[in-house]
N, C-alpha and C. Protein backbone atom coordinates (compact mmCIF):
# COMPACT_ATOMS: atom_id res chain seq x y z
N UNK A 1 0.81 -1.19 0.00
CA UNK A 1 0.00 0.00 0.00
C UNK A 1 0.86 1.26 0.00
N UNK A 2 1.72 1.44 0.91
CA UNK A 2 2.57 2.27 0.91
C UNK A 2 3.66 2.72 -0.69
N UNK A 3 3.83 1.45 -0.64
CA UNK A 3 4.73 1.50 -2.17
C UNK A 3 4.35 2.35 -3.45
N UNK A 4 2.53 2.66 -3.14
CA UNK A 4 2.40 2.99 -4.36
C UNK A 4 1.83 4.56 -4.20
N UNK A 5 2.40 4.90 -3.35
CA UNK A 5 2.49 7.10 -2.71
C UNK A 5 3.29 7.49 -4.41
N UNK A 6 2.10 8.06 -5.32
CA UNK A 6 2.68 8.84 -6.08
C UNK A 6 3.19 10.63 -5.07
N UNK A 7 4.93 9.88 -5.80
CA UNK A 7 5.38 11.77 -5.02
C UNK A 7 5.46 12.86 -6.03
N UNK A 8 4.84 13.54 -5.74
CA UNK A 8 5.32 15.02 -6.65
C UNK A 8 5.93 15.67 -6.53
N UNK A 9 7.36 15.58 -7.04
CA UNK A 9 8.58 16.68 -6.97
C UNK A 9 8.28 17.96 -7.03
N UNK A 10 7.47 18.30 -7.57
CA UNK A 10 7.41 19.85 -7.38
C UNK A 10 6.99 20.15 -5.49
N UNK A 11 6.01 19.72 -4.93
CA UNK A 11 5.90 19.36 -3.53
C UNK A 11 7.06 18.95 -1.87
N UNK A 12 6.67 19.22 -1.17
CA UNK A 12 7.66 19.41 -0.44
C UNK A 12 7.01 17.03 0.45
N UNK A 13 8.08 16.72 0.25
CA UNK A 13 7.87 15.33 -0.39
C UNK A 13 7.46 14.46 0.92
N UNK A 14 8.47 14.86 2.46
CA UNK A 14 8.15 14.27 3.62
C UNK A 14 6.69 14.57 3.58
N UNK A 15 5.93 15.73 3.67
CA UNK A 15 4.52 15.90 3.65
C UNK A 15 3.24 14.98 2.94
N UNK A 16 3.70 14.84 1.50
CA UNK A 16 3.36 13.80 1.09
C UNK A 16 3.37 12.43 1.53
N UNK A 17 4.39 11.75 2.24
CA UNK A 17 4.23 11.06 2.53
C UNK A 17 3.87 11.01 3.96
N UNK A 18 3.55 11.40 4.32
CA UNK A 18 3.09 12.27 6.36
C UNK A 18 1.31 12.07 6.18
N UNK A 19 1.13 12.69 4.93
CA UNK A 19 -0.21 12.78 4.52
C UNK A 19 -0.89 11.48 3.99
N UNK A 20 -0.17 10.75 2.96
CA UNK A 20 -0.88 9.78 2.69
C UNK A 20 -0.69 8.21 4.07
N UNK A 21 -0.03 7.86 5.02
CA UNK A 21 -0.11 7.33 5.72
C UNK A 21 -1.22 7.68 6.83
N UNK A 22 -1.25 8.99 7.41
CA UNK A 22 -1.99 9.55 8.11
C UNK A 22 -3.77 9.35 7.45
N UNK A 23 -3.81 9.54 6.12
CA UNK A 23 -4.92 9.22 5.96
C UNK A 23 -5.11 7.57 5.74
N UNK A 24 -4.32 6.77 5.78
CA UNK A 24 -4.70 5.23 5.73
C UNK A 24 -4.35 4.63 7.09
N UNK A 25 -4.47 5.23 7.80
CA UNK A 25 -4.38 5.04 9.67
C UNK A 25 -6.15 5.68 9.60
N UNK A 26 -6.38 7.13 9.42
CA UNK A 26 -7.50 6.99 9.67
C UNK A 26 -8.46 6.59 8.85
N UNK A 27 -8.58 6.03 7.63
CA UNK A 27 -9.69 5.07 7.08
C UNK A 27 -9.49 3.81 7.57
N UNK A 28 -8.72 3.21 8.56
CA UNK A 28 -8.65 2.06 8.38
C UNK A 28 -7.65 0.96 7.91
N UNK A 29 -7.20 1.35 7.07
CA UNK A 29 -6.49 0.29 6.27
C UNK A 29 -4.78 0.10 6.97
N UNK A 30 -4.71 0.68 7.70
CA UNK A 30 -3.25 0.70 8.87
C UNK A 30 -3.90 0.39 10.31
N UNK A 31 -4.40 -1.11 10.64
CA UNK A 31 -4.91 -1.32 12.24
C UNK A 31 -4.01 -0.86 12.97
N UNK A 32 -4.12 -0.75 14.19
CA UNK A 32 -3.43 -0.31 15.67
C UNK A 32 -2.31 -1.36 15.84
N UNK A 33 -1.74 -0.96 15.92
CA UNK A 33 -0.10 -1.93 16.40
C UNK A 33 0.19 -2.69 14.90
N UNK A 34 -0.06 -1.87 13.36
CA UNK A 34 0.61 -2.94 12.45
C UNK A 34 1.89 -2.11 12.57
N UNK A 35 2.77 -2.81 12.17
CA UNK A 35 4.26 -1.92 11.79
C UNK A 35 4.24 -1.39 10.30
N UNK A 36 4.71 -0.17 10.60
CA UNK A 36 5.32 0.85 9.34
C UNK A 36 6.48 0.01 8.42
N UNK A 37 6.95 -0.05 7.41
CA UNK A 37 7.81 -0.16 6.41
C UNK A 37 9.10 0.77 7.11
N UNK A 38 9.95 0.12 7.11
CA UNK A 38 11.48 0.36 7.68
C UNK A 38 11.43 1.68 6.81
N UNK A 39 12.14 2.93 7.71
CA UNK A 39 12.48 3.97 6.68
C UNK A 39 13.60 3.79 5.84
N UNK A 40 14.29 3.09 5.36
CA UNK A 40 15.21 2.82 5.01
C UNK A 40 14.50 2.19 3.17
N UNK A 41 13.35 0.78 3.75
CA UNK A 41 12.94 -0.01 2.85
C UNK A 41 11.85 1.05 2.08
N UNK A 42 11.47 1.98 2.83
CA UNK A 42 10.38 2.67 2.34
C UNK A 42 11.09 3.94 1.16
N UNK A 43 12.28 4.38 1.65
CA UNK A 43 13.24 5.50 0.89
C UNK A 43 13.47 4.49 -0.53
N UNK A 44 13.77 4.01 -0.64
CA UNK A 44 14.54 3.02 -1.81
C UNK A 44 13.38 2.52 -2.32
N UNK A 45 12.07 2.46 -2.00
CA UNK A 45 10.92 1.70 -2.81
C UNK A 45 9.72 3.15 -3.61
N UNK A 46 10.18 4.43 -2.32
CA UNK A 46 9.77 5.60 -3.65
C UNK A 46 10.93 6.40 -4.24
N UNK A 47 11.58 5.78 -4.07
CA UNK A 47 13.05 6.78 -4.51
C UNK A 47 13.28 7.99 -4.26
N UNK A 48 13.23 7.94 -2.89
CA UNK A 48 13.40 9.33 -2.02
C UNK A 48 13.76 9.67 -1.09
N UNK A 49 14.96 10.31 -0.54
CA UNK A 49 15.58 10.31 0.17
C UNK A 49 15.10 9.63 1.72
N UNK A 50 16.00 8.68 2.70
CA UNK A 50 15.65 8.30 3.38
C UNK A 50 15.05 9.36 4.98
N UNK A 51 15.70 10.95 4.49
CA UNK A 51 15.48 11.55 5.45
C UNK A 51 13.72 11.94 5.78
N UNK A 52 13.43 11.90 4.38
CA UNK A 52 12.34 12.62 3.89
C UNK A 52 11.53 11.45 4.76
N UNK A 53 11.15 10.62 4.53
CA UNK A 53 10.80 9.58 5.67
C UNK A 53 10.86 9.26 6.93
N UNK A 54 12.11 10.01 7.63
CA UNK A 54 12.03 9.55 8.80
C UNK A 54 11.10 10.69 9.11
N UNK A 55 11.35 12.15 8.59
CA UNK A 55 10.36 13.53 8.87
C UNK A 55 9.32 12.85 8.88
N UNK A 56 8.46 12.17 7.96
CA UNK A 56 7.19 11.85 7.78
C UNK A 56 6.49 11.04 9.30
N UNK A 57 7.57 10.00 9.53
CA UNK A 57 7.40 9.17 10.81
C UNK A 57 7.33 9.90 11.87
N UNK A 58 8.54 10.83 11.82
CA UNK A 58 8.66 12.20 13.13
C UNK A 58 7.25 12.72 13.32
N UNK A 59 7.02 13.31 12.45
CA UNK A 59 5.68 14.20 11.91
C UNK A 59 4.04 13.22 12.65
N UNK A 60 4.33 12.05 12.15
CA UNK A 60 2.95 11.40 12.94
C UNK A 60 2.83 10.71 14.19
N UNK A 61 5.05 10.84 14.92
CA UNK A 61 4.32 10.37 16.10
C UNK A 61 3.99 11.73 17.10
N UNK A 62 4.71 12.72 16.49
CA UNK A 62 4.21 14.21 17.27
C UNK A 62 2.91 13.85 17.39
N UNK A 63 2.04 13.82 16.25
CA UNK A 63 0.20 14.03 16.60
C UNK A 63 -0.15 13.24 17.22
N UNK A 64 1.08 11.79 17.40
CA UNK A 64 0.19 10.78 18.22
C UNK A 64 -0.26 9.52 17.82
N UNK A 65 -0.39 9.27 16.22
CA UNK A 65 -1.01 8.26 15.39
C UNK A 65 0.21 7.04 15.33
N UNK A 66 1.58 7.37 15.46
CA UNK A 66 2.34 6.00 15.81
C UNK A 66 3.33 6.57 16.52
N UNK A 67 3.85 5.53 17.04
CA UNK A 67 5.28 4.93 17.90
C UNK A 67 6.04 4.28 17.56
N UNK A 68 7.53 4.78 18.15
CA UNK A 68 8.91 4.39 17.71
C UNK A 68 9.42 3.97 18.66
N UNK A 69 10.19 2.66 18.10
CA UNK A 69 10.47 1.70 18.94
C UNK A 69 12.04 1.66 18.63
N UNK A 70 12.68 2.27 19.34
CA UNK A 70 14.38 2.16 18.97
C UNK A 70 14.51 0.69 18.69
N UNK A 71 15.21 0.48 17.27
CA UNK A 71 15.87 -0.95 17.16
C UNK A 71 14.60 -1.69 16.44
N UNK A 72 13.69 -1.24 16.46
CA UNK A 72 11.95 -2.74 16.11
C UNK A 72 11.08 -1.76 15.60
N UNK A 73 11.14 -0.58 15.12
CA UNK A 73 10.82 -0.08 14.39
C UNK A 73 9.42 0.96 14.50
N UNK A 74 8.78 0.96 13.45
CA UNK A 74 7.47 2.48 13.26
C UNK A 74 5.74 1.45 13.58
N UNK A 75 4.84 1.72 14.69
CA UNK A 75 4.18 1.10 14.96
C UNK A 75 2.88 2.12 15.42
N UNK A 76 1.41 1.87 14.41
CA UNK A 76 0.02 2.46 14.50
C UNK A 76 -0.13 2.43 16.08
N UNK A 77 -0.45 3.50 16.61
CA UNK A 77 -0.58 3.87 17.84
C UNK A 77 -2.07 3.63 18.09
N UNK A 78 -3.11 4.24 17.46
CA UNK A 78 -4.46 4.70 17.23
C UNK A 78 -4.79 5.02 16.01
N UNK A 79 -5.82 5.17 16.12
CA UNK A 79 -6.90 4.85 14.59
C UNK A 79 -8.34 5.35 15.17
N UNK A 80 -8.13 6.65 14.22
CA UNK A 80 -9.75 7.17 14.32
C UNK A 80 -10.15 6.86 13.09
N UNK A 81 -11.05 6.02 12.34
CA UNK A 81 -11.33 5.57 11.12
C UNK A 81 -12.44 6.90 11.20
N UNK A 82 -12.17 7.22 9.69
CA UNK A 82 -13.79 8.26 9.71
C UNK A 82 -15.14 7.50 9.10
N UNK A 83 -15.73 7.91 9.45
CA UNK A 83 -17.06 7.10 8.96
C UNK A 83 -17.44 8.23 7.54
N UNK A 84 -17.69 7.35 6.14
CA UNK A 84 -17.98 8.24 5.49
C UNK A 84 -19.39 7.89 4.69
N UNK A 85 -20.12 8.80 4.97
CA UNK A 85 -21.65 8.13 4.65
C UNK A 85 -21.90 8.30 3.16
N UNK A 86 -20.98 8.89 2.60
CA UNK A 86 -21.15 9.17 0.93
C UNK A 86 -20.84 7.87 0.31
N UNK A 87 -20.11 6.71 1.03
CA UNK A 87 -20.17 5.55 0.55
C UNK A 87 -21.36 4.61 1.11
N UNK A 88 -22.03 4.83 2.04
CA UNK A 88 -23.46 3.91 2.62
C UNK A 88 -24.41 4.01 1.71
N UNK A 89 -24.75 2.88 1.30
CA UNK A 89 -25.76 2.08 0.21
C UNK A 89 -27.17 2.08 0.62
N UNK A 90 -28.09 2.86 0.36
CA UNK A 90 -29.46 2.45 0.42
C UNK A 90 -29.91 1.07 -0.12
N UNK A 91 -29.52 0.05 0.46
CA UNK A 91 -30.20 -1.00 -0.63
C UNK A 91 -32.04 -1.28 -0.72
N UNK A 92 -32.35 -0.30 -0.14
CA UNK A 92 -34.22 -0.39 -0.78
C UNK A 92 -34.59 0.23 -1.82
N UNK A 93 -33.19 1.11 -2.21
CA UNK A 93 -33.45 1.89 -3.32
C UNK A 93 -32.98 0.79 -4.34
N UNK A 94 -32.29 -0.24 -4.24
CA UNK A 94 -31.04 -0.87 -5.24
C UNK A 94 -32.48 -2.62 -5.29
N UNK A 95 -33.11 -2.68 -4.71
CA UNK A 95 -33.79 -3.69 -4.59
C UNK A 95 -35.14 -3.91 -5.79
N UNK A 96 -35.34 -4.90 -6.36
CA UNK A 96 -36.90 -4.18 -7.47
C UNK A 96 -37.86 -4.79 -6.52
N UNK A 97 -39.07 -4.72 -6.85
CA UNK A 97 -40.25 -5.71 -6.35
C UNK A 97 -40.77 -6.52 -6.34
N UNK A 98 -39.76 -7.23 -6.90
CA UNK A 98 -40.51 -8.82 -6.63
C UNK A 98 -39.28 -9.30 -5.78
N UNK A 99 -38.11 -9.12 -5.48
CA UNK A 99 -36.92 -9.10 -5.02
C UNK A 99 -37.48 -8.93 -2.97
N UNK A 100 -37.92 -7.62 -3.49
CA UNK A 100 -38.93 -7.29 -1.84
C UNK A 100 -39.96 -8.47 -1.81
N UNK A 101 -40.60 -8.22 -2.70
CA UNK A 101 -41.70 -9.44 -2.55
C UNK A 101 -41.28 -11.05 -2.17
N UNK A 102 -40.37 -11.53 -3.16
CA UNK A 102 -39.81 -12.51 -2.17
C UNK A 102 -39.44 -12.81 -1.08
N UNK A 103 -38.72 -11.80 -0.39
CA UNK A 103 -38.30 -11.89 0.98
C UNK A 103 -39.49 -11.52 1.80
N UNK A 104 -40.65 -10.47 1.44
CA UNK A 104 -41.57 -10.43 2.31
C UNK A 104 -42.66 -11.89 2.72
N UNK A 105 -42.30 -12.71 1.15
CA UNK A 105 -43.40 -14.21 1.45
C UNK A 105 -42.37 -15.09 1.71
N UNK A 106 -41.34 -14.86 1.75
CA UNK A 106 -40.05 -15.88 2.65
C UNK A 106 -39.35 -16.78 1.53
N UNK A 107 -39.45 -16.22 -0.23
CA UNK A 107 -39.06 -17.11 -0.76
C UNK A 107 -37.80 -17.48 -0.77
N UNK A 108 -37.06 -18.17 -1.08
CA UNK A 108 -35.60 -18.16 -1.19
C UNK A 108 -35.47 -18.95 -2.90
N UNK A 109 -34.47 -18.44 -3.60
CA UNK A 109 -34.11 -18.53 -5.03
C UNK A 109 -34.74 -19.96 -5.12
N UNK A 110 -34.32 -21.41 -4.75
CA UNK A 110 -34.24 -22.56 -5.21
C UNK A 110 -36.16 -22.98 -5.73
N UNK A 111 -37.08 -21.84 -5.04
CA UNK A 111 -38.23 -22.46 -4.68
C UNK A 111 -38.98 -21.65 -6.10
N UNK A 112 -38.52 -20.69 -6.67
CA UNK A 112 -39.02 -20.15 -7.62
C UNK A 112 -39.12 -20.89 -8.69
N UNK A 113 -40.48 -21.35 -9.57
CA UNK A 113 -40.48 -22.16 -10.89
C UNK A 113 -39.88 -21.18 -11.91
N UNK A 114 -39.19 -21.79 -12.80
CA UNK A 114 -39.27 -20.63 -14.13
C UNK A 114 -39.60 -21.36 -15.35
């Protein structure tokens, strides 16, 4: 997941990468206590300086979102996932009526003649 942080050189680059981890801690996709990518393995896999990375790590355990473990490495502290309702599915809207109708007379697929 990490591997694939498009960086934009024109951009100031630790930020970029400060930013896109920070937002995959809070959607979710970085649980609490996974480990970070070695700054070292992470510099050499976007081709960018290894400092620029450790800033990024610096940068999120200031706010709090991970911890550094001298020697064992970069580790999700907390995780506020945001809830985003622009992806929640009405499925009564997505349903037709006989679909409702089945489930309201209890049919299940196998029992339907065609």
């Amino acid at each position: 997941m990490l591997y694939n942080i498009r960086i934009d050189r024109k951009k100031v680059i630790y930020i970029q990468v400060y930013s896109k981890i920070k937002e995959m801690i809070e959607s979710g996709l970085l649980p609490r206590g996974s480990k970070l990518i070695s700054t070292r393995e992470l510099s050499s896999m976007l081709e960018i300086s290894r400092s620029a990375v450790i800033s990024a790590y610096e940068l999120l355990e200031k706010e709090g979102l991970v911890y550094i473990q001298e020697g064992k490495g970069t580790f999700v502290s907390s995780v506020c996932i945001e809830t985003n309702n622009q992806w929640s599915i009405d499925w009564n809207k997505k349903t037709s009526d006989y679909a409702s109708m089945a489930v309201n007379l209890d049919i299940i697929k196998t029992e339907v003649k065609t």
